[in-house]
N, C-alpha and C. Protein backbone atom coordinates (compact mmCIF):
# COMPACT_ATOMS: atom_id res chain seq x y z
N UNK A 1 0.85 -1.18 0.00
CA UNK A 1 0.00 0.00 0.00
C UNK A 1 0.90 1.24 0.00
N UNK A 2 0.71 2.12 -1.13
CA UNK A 2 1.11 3.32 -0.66
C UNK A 2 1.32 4.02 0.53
N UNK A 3 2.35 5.07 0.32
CA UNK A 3 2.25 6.30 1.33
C UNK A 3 0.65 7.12 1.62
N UNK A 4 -0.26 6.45 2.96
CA UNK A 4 -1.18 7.15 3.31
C UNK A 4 -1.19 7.55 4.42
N UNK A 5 -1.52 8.85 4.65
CA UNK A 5 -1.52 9.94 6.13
C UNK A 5 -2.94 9.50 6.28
N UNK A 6 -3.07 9.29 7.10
CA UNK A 6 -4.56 8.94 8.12
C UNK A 6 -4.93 10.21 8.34
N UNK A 7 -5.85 10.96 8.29
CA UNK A 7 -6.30 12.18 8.70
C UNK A 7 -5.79 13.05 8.22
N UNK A 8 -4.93 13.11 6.87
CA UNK A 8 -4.45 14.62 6.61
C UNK A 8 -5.46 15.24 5.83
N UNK A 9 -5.69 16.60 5.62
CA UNK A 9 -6.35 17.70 5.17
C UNK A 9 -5.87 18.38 3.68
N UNK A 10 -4.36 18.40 3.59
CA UNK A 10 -3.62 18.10 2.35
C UNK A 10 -4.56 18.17 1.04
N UNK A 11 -5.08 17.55 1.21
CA UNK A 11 -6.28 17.00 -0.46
C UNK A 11 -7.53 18.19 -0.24
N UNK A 12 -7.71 18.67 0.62
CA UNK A 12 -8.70 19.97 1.07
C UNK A 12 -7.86 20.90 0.52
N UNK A 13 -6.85 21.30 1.26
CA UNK A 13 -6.03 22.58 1.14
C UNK A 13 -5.80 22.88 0.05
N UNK A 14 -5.36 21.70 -1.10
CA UNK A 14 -4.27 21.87 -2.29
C UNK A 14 -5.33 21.40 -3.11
N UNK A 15 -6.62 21.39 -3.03
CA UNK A 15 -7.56 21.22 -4.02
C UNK A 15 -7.16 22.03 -5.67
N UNK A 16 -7.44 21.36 -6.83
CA UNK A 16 -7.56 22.06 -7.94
C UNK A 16 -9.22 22.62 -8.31
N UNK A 17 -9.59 22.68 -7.49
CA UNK A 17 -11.02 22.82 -8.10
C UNK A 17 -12.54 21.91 -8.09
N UNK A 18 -13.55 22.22 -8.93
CA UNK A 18 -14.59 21.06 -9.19
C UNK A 18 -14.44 20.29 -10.12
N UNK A 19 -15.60 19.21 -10.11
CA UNK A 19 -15.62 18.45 -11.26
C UNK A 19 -17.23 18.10 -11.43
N UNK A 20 -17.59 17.31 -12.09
CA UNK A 20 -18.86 16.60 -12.43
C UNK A 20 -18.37 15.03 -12.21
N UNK A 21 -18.88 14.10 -11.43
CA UNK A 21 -18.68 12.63 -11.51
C UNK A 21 -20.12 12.19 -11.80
N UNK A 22 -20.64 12.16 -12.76
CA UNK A 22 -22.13 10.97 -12.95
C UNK A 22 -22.54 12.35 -13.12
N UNK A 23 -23.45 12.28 -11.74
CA UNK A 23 -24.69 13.55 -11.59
C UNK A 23 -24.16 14.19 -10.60
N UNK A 24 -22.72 13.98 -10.07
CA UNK A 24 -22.34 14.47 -8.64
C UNK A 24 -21.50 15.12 -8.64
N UNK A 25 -21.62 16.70 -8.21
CA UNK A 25 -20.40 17.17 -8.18
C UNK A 25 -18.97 16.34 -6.89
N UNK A 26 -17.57 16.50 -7.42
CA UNK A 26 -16.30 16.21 -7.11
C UNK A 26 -15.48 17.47 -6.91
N UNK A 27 -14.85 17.28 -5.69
CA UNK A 27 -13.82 18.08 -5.56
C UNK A 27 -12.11 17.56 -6.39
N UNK A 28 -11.54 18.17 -7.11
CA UNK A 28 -10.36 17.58 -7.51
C UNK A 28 -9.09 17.86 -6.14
N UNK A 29 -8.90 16.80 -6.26
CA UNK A 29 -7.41 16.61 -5.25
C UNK A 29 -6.25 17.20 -6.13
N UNK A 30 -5.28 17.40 -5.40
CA UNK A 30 -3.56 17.60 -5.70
C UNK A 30 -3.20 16.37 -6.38
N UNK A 31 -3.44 15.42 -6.66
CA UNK A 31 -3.32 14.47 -7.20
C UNK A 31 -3.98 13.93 -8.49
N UNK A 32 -4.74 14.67 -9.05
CA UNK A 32 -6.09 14.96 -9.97
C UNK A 32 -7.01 13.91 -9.38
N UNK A 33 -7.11 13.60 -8.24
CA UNK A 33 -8.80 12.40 -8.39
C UNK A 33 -9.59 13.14 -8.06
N UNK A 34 -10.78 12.95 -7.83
CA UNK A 34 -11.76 13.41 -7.69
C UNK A 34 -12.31 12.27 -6.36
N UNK A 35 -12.74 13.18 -5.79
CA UNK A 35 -13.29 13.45 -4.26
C UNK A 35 -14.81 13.89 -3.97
N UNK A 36 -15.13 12.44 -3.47
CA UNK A 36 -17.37 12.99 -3.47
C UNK A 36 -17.63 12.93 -2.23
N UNK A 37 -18.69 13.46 -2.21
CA UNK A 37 -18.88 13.82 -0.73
C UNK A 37 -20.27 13.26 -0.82
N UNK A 38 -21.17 12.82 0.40
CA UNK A 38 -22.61 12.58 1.28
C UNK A 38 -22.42 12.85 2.67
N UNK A 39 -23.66 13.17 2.89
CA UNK A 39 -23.63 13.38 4.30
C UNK A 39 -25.28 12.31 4.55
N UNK A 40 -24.81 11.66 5.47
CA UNK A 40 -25.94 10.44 6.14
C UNK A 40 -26.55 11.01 7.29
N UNK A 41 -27.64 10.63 7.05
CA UNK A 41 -28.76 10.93 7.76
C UNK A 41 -29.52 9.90 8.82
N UNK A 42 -29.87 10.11 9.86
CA UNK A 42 -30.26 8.73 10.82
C UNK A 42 -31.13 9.45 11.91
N UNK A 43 -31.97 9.35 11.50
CA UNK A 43 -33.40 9.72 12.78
C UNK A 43 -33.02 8.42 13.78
N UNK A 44 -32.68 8.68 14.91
CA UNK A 44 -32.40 7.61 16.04
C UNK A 44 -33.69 7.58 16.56
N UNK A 45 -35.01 8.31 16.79
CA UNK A 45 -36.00 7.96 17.50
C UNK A 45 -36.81 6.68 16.84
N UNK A 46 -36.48 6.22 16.08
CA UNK A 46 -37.01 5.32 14.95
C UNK A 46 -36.34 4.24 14.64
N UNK A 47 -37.08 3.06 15.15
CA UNK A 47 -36.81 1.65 15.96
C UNK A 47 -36.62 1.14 14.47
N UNK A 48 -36.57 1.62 13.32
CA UNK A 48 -36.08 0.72 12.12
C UNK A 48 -34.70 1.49 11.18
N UNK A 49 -33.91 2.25 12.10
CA UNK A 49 -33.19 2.91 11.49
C UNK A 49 -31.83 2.06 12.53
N UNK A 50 -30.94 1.62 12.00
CA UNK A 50 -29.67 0.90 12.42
C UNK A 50 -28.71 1.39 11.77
N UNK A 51 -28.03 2.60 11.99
CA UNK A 51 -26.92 2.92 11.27
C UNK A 51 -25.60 2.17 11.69
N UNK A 52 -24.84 1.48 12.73
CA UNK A 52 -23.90 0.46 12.48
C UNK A 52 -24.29 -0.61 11.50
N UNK A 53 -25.24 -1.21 11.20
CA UNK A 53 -25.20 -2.10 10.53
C UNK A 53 -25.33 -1.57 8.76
N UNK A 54 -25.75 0.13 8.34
CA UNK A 54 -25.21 0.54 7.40
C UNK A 54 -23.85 1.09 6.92
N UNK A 55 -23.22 1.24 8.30
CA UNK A 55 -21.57 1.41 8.25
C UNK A 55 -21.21 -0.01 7.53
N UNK A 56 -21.91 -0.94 8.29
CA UNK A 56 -20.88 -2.04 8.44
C UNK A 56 -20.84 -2.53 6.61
N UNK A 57 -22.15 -2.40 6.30
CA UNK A 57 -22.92 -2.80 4.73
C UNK A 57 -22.33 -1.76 3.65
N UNK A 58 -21.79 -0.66 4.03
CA UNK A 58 -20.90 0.25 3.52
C UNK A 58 -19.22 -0.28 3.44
N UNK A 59 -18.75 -0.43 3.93
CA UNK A 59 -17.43 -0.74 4.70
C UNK A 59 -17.24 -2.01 3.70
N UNK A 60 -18.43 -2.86 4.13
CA UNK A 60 -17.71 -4.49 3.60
C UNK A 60 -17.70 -3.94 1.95
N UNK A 61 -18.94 -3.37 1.28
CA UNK A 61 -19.07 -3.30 0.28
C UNK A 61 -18.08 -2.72 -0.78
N UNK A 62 -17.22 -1.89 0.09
CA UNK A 62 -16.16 -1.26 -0.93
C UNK A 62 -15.29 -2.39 -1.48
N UNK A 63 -14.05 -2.30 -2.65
CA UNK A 63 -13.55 -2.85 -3.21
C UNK A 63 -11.79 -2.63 -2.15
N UNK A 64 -11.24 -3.47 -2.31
CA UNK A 64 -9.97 -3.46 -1.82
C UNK A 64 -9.26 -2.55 -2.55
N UNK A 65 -8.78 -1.43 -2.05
CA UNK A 65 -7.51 -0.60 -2.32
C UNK A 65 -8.41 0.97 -2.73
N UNK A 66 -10.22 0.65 -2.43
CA UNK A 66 -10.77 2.00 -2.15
C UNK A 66 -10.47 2.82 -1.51
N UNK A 67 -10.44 4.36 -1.67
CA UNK A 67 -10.25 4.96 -0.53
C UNK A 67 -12.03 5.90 0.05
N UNK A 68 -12.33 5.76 1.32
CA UNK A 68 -13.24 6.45 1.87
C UNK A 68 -13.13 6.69 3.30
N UNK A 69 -13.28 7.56 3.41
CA UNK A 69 -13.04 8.55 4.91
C UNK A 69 -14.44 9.12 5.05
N UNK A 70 -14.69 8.81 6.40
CA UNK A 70 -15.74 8.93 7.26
C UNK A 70 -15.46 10.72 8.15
N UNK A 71 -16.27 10.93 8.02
CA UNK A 71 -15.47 12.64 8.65
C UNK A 71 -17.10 12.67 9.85
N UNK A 72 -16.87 13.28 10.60
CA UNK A 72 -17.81 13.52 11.98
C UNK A 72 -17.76 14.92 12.31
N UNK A 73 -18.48 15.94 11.54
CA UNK A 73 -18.05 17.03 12.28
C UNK A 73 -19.20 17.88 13.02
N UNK A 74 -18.94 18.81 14.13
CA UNK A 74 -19.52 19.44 14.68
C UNK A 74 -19.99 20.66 13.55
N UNK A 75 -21.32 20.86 13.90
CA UNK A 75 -21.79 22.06 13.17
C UNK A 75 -22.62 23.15 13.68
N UNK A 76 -22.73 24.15 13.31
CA UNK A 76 -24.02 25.03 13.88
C UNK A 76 -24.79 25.11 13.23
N UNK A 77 -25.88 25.20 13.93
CA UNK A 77 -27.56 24.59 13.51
C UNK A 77 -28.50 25.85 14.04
N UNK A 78 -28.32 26.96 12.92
CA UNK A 78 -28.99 28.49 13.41
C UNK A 78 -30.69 28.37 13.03
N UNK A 79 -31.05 27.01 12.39
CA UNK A 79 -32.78 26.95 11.98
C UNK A 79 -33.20 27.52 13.14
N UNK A 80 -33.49 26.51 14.25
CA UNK A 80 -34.16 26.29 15.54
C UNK A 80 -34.16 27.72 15.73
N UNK A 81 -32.96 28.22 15.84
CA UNK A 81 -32.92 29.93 16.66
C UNK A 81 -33.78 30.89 15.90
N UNK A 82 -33.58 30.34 15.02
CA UNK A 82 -33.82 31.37 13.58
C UNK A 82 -35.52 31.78 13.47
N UNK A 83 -36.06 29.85 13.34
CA UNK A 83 -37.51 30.21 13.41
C UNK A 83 -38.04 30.63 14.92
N UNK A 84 -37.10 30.48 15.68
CA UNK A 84 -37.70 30.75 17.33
C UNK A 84 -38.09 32.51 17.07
N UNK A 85 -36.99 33.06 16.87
CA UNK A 85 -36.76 34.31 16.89
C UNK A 85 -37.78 35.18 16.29
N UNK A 86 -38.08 34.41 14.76
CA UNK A 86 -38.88 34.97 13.49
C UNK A 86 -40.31 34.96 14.23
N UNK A 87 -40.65 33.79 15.44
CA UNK A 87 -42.13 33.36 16.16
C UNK A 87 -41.80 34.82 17.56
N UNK A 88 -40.89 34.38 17.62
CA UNK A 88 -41.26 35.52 19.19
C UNK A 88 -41.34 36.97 18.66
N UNK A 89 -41.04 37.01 17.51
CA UNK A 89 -41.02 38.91 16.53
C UNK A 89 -42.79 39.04 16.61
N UNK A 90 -43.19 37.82 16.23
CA UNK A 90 -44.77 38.07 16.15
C UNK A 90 -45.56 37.85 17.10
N UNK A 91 -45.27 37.46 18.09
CA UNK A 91 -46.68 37.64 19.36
C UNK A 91 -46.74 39.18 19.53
N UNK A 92 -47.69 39.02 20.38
CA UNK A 92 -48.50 40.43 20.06
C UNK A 92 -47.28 40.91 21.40
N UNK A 93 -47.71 42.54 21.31
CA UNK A 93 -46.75 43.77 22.51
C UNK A 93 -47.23 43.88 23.55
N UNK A 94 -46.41 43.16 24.56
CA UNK A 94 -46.65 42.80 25.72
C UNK A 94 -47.25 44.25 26.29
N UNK A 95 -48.40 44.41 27.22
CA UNK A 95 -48.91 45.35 27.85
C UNK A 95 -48.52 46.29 29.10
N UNK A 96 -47.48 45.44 29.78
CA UNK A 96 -47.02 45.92 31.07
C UNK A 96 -45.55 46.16 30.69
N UNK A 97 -44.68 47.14 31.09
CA UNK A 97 -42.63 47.05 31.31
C UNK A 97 -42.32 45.85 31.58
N UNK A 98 -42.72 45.05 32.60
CA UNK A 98 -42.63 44.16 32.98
C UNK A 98 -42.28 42.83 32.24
N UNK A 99 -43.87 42.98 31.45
CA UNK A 99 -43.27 41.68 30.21
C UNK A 99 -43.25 42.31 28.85
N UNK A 100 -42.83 43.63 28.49
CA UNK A 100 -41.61 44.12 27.46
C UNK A 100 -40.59 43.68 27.92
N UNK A 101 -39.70 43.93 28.66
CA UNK A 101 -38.59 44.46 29.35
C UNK A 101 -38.17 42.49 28.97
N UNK A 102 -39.09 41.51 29.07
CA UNK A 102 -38.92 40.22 29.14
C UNK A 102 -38.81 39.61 28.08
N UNK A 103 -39.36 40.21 27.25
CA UNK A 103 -39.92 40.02 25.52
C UNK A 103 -38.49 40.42 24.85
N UNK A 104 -37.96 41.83 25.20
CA UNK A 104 -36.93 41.95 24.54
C UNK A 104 -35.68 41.11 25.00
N UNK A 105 -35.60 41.15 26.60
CA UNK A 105 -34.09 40.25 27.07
C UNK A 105 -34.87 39.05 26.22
N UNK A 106 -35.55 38.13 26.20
CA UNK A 106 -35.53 36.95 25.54
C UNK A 106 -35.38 36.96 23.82
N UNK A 107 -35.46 38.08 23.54
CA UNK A 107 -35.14 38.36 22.03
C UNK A 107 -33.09 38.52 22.02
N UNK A 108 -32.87 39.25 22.82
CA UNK A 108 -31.54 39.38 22.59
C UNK A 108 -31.01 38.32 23.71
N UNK A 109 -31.05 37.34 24.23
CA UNK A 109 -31.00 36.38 24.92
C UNK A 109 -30.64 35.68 23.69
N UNK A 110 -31.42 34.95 22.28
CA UNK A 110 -31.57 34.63 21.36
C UNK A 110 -30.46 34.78 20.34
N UNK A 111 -30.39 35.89 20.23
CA UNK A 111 -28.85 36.57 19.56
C UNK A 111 -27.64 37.02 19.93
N UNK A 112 -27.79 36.59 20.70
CA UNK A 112 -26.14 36.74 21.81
C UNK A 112 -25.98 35.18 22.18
N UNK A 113 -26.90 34.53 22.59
CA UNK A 113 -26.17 33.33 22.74
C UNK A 113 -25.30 32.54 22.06
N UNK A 114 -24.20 31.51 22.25
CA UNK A 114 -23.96 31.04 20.87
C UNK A 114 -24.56 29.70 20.74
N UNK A 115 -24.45 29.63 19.08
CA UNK A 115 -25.34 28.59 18.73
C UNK A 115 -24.97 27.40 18.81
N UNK A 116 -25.98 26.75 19.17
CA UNK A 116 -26.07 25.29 19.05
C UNK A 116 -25.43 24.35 17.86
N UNK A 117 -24.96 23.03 18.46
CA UNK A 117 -23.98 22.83 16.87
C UNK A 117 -24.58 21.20 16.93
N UNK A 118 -24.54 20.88 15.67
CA UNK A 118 -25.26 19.31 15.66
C UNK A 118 -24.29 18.61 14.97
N UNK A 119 -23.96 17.42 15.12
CA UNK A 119 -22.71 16.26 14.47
C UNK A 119 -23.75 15.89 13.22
N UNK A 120 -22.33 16.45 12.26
CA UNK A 120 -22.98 15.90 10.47
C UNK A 120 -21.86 14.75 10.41
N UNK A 121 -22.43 13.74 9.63
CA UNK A 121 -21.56 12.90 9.57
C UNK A 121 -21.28 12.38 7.80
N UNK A 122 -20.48 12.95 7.27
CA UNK A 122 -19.80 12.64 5.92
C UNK A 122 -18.93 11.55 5.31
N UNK A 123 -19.43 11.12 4.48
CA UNK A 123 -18.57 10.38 3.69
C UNK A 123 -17.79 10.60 2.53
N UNK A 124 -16.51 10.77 2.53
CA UNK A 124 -15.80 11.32 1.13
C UNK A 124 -15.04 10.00 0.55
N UNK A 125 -15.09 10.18 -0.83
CA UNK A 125 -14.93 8.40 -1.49
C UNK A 125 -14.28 9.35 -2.54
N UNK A 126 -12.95 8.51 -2.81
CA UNK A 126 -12.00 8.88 -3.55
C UNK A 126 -12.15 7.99 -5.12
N UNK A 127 -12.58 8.32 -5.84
CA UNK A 127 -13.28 7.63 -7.27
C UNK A 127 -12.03 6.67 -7.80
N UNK A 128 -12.10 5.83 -7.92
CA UNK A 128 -11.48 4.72 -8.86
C UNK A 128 -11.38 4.88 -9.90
N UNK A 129 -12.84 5.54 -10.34
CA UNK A 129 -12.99 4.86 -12.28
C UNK A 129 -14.53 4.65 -12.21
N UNK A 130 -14.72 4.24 -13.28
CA UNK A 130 -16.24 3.59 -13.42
C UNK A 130 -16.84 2.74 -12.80
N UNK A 131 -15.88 2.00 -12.41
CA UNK A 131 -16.35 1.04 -11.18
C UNK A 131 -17.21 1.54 -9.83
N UNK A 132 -16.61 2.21 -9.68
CA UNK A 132 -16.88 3.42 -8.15
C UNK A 132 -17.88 3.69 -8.41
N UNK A 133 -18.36 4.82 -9.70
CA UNK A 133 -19.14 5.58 -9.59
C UNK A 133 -20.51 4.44 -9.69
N UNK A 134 -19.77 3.41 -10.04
CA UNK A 134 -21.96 2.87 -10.02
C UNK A 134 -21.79 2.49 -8.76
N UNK A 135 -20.60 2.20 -7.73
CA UNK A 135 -21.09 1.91 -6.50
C UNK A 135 -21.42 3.27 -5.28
N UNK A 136 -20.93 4.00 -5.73
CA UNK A 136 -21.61 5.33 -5.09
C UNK A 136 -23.06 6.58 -5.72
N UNK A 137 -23.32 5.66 -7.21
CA UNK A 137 -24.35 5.66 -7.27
C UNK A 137 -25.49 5.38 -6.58
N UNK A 138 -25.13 4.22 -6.15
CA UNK A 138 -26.09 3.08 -5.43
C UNK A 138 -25.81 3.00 -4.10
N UNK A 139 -25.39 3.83 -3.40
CA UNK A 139 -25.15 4.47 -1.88
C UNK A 139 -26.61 4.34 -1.27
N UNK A 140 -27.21 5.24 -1.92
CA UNK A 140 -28.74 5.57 -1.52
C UNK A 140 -29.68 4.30 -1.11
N UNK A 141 -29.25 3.01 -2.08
CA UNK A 141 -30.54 1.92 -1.95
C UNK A 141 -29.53 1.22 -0.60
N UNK A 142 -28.20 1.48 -1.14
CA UNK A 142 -27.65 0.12 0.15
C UNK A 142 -27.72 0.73 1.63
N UNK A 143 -28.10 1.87 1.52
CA UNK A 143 -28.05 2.84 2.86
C UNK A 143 -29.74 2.48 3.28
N UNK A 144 -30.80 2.77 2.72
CA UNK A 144 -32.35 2.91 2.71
C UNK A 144 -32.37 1.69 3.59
N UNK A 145 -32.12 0.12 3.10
CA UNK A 145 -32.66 -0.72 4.20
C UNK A 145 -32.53 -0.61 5.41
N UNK A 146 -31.22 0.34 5.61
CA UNK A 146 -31.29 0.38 7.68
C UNK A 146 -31.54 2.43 8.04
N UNK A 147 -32.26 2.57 7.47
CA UNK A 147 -33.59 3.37 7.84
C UNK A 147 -32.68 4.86 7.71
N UNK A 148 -31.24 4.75 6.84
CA UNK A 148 -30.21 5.98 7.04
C UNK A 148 -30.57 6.85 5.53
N UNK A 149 -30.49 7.90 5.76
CA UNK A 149 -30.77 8.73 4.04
C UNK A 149 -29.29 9.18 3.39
N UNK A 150 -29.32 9.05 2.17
CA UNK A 150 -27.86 9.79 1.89
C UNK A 150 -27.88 11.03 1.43
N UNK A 151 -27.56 11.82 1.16
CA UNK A 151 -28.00 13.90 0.82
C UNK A 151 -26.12 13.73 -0.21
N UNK A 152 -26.00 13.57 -1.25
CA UNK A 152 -25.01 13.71 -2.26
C UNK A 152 -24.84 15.24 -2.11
N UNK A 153 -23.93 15.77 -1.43
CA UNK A 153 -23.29 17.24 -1.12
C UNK A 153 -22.76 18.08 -3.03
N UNK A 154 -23.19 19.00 -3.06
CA UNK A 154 -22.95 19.83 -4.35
C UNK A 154 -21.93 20.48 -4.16
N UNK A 155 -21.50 21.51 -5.53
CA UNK A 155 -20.33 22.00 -5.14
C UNK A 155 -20.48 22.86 -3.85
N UNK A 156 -21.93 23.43 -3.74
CA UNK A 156 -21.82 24.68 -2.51
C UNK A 156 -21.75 23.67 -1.44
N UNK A 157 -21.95 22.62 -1.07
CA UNK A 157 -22.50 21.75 0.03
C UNK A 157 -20.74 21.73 0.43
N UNK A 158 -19.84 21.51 -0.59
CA UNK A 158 -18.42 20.78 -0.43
C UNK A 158 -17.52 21.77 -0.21
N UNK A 159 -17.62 23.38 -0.16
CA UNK A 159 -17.40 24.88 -0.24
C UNK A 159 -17.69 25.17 1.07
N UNK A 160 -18.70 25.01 1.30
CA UNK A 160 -19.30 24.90 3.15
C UNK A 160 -18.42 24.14 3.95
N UNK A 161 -18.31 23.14 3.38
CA UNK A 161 -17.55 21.91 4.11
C UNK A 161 -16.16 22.22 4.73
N UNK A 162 -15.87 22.68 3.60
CA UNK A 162 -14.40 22.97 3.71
C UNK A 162 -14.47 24.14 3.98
N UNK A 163 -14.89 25.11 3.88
CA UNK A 163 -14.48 26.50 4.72
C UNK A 163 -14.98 26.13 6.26
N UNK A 164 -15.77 25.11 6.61
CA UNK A 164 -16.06 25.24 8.79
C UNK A 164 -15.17 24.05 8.74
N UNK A 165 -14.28 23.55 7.86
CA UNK A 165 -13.23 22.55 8.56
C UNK A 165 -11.84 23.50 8.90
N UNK A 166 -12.16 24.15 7.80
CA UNK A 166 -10.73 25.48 8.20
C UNK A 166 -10.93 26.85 8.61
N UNK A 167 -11.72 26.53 9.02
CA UNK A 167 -12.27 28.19 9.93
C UNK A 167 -11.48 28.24 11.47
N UNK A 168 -10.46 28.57 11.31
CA UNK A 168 -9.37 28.63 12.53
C UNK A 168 -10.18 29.19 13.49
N UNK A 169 -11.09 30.42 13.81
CA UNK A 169 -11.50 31.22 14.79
C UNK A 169 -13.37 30.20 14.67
N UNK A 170 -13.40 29.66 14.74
CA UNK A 170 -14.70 28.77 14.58
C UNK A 170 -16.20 29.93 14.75
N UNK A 171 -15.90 30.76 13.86
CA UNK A 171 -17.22 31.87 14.42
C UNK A 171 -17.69 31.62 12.90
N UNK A 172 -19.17 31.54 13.35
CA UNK A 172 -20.45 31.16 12.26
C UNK A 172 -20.89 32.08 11.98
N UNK A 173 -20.86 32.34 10.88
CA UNK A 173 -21.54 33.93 10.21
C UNK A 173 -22.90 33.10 9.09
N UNK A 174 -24.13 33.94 9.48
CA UNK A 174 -24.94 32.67 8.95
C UNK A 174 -25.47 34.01 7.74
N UNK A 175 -25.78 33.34 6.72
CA UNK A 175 -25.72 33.94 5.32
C UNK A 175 -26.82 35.15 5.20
């Protein structure tokens, strides 16, 4: 086996650009391959969703000398705040100082706090050839039986990605 760094970032940093693979956009590596991204999805309240056993159905399924990296990252998740905020703008004007004075600290309570961050969990698969692409075509059906969704990341999805993996000062500026 080749020279491989476990965890290096290298292939992020020294990117050449996009690509098209199938229907999916690819990031090009320093190396020219091309680099796809999903991010998996797993409602845990839901007694038919088993995501180890779609790792595991993932994992076995690749071909020997594939490359795919599993990435786990923390994120901020400004919806929740967002629609909270947009709902508390519209109740009606509180009648007393009392519950103004409450209305607004819980409005800027809202926007000063910092936000909440939720674990996305990605898969980046380093393309082979033609071979690959019909098996990361078919991500979606081998993922569906254990109750996990796959979301095929675009170029903006993979732009996102990589700017909150290298965002040294980790501050979320939401669009």
């Amino acid at each position: 086996m080749p020279d491989h760094q476990v965890g290096t970032t290298r292939d992020f940093v020294l990117a050449k650009g996009f690509t098209q693979a199938g229907m999916t956009a690819g990031l090009i590596g320093e190396d020219d391959s091309k680099r796809l991204f999903v991010e998996l999805f797993a409602d845990p309240d839901r007694s038919e969703v088993r995501p180890q056993e779609a790792y595991q159905a993932i994992l076995s399924s690749i071909q020997p000398g594939w490359i795919l990296r599993l990435l786990q990252v923390f994120w901020p998740d400004p919806e929740p705040r967002l629609k909270f905020q947009l709902h508390a703008k519209q109740w009606s004007m509180p009648t007393n100082d009392g519950l103004d004075i409450l209305h607004q600290g819980l409005i800027l309570a809202t926007q000063e706090y910092p936000l909440p961050f939720v674990r996305r969990t990605i898969l980046e698969f380093v393309l082979p050839g033609e071979e690959g692409l019909a098996w990361w075509d078919g991500l979606t059906g081998l993922c569906a039986g254990f109750g996990v969704r796959v979301c095929y990341l675009e170029q903006g999805g993979i732009e996102e990605l990589t700017r909150w993996m290298f965002n040294p000062d980790l501050e979320y500026r939401h669009p």
